[in-house]
Structure formats: C-alpha cells, structure tokens
PDB file of N, CA and C in Angstrom:
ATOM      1  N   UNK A   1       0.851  -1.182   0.000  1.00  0.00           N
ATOM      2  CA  UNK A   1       0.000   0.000   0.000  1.00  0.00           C
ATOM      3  C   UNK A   1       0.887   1.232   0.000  1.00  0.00           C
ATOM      4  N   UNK A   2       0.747   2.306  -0.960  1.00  0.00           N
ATOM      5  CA  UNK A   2       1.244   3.446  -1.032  1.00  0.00           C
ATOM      6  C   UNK A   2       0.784   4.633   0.039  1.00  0.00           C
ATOM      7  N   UNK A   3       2.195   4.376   1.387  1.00  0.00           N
ATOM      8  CA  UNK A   3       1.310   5.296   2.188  1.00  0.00           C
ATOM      9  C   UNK A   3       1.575   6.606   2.349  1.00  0.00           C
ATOM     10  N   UNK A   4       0.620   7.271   1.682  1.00  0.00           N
ATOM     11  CA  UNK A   4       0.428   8.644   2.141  1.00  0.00           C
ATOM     12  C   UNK A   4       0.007   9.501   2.835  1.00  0.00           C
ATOM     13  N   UNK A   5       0.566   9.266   4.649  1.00  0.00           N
ATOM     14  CA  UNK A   5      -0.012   9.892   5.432  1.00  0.00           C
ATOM     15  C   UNK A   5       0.156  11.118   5.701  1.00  0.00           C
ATOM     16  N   UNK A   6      -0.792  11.780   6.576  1.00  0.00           N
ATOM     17  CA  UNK A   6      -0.283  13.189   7.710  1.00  0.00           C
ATOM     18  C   UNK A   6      -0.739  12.733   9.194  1.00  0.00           C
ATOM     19  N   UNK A   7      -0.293  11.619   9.316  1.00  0.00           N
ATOM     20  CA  UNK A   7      -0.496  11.123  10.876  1.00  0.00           C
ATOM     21  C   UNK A   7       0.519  11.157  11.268  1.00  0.00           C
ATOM     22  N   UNK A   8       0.685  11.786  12.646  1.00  0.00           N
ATOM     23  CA  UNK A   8       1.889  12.280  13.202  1.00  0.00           C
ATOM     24  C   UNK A   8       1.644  11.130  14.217  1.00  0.00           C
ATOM     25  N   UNK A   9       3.139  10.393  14.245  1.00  0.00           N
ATOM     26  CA  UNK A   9       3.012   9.236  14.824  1.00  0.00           C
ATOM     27  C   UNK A   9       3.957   9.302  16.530  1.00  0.00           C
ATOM     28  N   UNK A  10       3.851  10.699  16.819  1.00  0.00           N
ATOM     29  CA  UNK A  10       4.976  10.540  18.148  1.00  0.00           C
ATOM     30  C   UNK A  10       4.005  11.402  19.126  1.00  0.00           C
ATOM     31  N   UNK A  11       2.890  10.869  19.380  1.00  0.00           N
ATOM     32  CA  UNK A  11       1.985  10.864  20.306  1.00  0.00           C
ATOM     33  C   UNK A  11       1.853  10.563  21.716  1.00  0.00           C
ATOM     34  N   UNK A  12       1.835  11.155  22.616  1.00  0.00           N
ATOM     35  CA  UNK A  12       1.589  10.627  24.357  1.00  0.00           C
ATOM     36  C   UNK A  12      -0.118   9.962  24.612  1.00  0.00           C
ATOM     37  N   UNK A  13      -1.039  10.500  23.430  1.00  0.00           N
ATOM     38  CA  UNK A  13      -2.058   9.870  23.991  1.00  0.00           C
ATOM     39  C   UNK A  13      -2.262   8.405  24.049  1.00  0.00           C
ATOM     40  N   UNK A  14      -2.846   7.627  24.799  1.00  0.00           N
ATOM     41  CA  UNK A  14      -2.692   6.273  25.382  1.00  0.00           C
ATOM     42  C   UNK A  14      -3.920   5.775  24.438  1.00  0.00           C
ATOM     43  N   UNK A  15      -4.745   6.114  23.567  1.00  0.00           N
ATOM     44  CA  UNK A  15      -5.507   6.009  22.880  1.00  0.00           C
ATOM     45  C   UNK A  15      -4.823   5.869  21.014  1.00  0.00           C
ATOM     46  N   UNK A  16      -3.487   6.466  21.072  1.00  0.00           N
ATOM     47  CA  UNK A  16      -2.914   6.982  20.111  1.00  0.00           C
ATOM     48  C   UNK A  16      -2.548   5.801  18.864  1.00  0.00           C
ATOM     49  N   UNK A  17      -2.187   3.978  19.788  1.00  0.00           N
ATOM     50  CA  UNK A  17      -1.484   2.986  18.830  1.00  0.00           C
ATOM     51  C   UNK A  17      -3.129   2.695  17.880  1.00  0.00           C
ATOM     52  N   UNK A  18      -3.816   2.146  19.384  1.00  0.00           N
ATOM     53  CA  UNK A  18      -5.415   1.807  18.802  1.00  0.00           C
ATOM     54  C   UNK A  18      -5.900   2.364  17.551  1.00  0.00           C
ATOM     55  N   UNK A  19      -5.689   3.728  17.642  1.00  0.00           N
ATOM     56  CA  UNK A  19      -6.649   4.672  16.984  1.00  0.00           C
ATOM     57  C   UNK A  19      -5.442   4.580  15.517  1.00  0.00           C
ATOM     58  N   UNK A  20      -4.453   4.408  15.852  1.00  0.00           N
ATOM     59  CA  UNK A  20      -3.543   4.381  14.428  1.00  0.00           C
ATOM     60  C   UNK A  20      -3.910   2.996  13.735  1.00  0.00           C
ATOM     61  N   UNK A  21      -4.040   1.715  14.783  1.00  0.00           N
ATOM     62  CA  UNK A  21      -4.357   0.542  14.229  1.00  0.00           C
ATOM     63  C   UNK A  21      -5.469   0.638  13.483  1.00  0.00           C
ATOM     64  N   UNK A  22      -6.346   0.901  13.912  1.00  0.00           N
ATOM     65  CA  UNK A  22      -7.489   0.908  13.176  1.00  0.00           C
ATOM     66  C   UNK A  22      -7.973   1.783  12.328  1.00  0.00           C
ATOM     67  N   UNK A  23      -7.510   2.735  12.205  1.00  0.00           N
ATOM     68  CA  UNK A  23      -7.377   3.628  11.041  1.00  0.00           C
ATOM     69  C   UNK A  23      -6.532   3.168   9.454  1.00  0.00           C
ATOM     70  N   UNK A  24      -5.300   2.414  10.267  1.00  0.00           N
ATOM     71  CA  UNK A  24      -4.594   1.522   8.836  1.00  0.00           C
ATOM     72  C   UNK A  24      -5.333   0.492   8.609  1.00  0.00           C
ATOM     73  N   UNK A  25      -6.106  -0.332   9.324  1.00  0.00           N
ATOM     74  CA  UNK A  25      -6.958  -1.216   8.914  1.00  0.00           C
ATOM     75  C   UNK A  25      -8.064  -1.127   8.473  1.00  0.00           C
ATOM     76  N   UNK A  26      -8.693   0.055   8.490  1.00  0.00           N
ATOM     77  CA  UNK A  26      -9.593   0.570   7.311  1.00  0.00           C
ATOM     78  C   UNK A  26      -8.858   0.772   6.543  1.00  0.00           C
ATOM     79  N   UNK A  27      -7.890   1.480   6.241  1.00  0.00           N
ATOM     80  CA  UNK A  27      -7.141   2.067   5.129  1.00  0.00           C
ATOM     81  C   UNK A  27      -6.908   0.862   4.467  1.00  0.00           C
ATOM     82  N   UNK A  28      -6.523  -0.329   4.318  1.00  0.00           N
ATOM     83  CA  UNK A  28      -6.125  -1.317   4.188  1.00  0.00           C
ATOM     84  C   UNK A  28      -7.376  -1.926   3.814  1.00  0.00           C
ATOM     85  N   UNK A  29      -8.237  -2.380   4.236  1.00  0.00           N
ATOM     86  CA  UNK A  29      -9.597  -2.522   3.660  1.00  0.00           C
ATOM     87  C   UNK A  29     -10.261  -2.343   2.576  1.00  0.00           C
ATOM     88  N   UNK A  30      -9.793  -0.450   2.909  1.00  0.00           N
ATOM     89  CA  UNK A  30     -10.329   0.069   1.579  1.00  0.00           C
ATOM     90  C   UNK A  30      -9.516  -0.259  -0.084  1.00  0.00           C
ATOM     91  N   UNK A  31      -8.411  -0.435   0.189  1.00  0.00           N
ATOM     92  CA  UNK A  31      -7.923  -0.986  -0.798  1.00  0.00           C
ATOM     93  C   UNK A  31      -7.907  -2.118  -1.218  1.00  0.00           C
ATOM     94  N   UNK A  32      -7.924  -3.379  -0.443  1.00  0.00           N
ATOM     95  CA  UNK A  32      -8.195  -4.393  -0.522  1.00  0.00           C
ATOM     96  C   UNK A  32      -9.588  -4.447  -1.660  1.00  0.00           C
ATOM     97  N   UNK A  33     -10.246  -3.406  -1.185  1.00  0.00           N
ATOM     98  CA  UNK A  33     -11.595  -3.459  -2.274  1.00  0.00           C
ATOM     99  C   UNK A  33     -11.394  -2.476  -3.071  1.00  0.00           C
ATOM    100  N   UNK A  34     -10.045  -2.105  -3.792  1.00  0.00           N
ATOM    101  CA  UNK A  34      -9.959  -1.225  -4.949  1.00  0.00           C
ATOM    102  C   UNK A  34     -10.306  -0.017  -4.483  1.00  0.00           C
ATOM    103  N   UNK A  35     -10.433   0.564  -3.313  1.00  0.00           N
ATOM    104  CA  UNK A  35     -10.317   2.397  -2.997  1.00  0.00           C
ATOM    105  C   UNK A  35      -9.081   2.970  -3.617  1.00  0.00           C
ATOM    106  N   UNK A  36      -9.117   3.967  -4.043  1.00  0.00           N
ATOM    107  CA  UNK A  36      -7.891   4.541  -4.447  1.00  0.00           C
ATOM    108  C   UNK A  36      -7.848   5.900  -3.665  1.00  0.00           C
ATOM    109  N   UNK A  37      -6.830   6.994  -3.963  1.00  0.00           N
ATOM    110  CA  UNK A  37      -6.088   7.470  -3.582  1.00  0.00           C
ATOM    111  C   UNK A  37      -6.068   7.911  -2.064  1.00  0.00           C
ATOM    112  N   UNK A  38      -6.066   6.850  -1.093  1.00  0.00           N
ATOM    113  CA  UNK A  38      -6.497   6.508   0.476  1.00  0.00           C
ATOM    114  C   UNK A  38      -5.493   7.799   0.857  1.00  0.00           C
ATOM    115  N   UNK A  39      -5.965   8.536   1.918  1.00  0.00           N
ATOM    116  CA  UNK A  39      -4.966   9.310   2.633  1.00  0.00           C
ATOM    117  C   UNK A  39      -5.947   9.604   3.815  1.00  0.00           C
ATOM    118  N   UNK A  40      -4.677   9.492   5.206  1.00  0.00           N
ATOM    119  CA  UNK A  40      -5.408   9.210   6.459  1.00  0.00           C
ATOM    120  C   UNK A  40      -5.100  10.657   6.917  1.00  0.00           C
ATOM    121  N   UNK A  41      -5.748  11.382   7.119  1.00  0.00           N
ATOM    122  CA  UNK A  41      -5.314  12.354   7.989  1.00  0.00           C
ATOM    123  C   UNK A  41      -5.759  12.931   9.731  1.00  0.00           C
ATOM    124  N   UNK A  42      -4.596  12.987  10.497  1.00  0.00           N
ATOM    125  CA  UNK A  42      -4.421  13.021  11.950  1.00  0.00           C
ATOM    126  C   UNK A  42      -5.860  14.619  12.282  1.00  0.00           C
ATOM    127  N   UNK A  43      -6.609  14.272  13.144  1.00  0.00           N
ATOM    128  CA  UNK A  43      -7.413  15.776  13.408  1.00  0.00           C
ATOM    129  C   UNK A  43      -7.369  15.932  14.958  1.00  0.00           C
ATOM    130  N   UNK A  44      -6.488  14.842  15.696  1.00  0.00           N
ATOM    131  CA  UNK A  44      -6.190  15.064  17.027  1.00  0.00           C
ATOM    132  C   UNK A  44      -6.250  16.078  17.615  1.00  0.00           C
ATOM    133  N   UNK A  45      -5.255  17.454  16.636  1.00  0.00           N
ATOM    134  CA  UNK A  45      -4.856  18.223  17.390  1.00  0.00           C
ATOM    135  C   UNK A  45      -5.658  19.532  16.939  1.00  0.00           C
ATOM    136  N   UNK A  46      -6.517  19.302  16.202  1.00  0.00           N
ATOM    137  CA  UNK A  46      -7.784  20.453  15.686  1.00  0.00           C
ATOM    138  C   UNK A  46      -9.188  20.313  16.731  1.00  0.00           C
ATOM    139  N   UNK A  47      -9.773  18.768  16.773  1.00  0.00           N
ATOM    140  CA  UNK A  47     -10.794  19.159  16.844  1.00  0.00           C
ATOM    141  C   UNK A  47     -10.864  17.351  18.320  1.00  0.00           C
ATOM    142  N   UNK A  48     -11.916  17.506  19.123  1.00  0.00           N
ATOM    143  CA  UNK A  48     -12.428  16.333  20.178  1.00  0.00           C
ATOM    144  C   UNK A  48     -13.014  15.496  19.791  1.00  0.00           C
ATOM    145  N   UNK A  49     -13.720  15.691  18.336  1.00  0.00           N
ATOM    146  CA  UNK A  49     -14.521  14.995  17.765  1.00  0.00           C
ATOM    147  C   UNK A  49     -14.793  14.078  17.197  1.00  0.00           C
ATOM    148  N   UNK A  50     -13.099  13.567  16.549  1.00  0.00           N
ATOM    149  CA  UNK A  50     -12.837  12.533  15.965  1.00  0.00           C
ATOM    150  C   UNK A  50     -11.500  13.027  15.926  1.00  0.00           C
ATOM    151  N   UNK A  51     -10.498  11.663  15.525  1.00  0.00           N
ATOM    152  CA  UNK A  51      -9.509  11.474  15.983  1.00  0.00           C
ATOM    153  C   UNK A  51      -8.705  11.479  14.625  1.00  0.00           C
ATOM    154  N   UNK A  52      -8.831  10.475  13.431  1.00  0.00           N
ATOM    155  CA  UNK A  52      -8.028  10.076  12.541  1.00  0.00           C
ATOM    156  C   UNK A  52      -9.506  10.107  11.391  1.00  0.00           C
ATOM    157  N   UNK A  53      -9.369  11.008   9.741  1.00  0.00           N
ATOM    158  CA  UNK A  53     -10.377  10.736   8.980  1.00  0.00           C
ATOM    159  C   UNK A  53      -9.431   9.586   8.051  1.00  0.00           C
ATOM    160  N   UNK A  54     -10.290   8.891   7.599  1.00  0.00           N
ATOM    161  CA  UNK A  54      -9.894   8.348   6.283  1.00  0.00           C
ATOM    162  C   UNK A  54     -10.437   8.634   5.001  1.00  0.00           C
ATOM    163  N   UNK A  55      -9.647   8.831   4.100  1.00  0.00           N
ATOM    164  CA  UNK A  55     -10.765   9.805   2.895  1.00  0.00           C
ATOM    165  C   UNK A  55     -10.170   8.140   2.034  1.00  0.00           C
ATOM    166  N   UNK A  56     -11.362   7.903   1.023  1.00  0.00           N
ATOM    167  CA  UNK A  56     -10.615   6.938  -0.001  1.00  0.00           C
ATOM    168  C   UNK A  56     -11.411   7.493  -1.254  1.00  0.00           C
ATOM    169  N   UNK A  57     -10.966   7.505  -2.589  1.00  0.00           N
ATOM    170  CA  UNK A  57     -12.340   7.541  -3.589  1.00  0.00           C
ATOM    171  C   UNK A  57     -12.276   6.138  -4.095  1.00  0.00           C
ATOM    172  N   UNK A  58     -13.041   6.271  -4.813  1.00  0.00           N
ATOM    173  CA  UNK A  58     -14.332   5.040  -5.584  1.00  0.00           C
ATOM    174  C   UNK A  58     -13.954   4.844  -6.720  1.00  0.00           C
ATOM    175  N   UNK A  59     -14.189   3.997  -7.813  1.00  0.00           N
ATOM    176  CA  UNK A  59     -14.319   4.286  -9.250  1.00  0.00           C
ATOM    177  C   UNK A  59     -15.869   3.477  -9.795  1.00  0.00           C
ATOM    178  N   UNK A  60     -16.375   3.219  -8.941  1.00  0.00           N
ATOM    179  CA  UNK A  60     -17.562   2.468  -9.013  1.00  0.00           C
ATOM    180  C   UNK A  60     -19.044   3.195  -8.408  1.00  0.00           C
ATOM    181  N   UNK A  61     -20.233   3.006  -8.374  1.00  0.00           N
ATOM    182  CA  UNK A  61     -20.935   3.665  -7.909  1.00  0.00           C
ATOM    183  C   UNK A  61     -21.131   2.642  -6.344  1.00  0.00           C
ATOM    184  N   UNK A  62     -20.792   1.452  -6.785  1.00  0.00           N
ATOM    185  CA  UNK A  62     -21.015  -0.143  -5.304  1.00  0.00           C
ATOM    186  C   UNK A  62     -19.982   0.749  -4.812  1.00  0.00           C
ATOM    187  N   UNK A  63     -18.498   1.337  -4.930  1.00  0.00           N
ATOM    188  CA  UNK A  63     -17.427   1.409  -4.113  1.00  0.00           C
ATOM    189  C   UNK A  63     -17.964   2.840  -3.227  1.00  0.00           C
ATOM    190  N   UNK A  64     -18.791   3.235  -3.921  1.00  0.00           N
ATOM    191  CA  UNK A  64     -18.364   4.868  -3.425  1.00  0.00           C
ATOM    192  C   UNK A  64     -20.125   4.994  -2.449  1.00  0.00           C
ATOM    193  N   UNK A  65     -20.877   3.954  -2.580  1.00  0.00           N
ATOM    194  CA  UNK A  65     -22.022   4.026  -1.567  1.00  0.00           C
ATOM    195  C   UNK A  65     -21.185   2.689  -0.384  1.00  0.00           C
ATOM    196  N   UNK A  66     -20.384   2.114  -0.496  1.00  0.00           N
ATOM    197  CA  UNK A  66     -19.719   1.147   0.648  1.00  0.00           C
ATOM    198  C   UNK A  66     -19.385   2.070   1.784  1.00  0.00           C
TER     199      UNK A  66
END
C-alpha cells in the first residue's frame, strides 16, 4: 500500500497505537476493495470529535455508496 499519510506518529495519547491501528486497517480494507487514492489524515490536534479521517475515492458507484 502506497502510504500517504499526515499522521503524526509521536503521540503521548494512550488512545494513540489503537486509533492508528485501526485507522490503517480501514485504510487497508479500503484498498483491498480497490479504494484509491487513500490518505489518512491526523485531526487530534484540531478538533475532540474525531480522531483520525480516512478519505478513499471510488471508481464504481457499489465502491463509493460502501
């Protein structure tokens, strides 16, 4: 997988491996089912609300309602 992150990986929060694991394992997912240009980006330090987005696009109309 071609990774193109902005996840800043030198974190103190104790929430920080989890939330990276499972963010690459969607990411990973999504490609697995042909998502393309996956990029994870960190919102830790913007917003409480959520932690890590994953953006992927589609080339299908099945990929892009999944």
């Amino acid at each position: 997988m071609k990774q193109q992150t902005a996840v800043s990986e030198n974190r103190s929060d104790k929430r920080s491996p989890d939330v990276l694991q499972r963010a690459f394992l969607a990411a990973r997912t999504a490609e697995d089912n042909r998502g393309a240009d996956i990029v994870l980006l960190d919102m830790r330090e913007l917003t409480s609300m959520f932690d890590i987005f994953v953006i992927v696009s589609g080339t299908s109309r099945r990929q892009l309602h999944a």
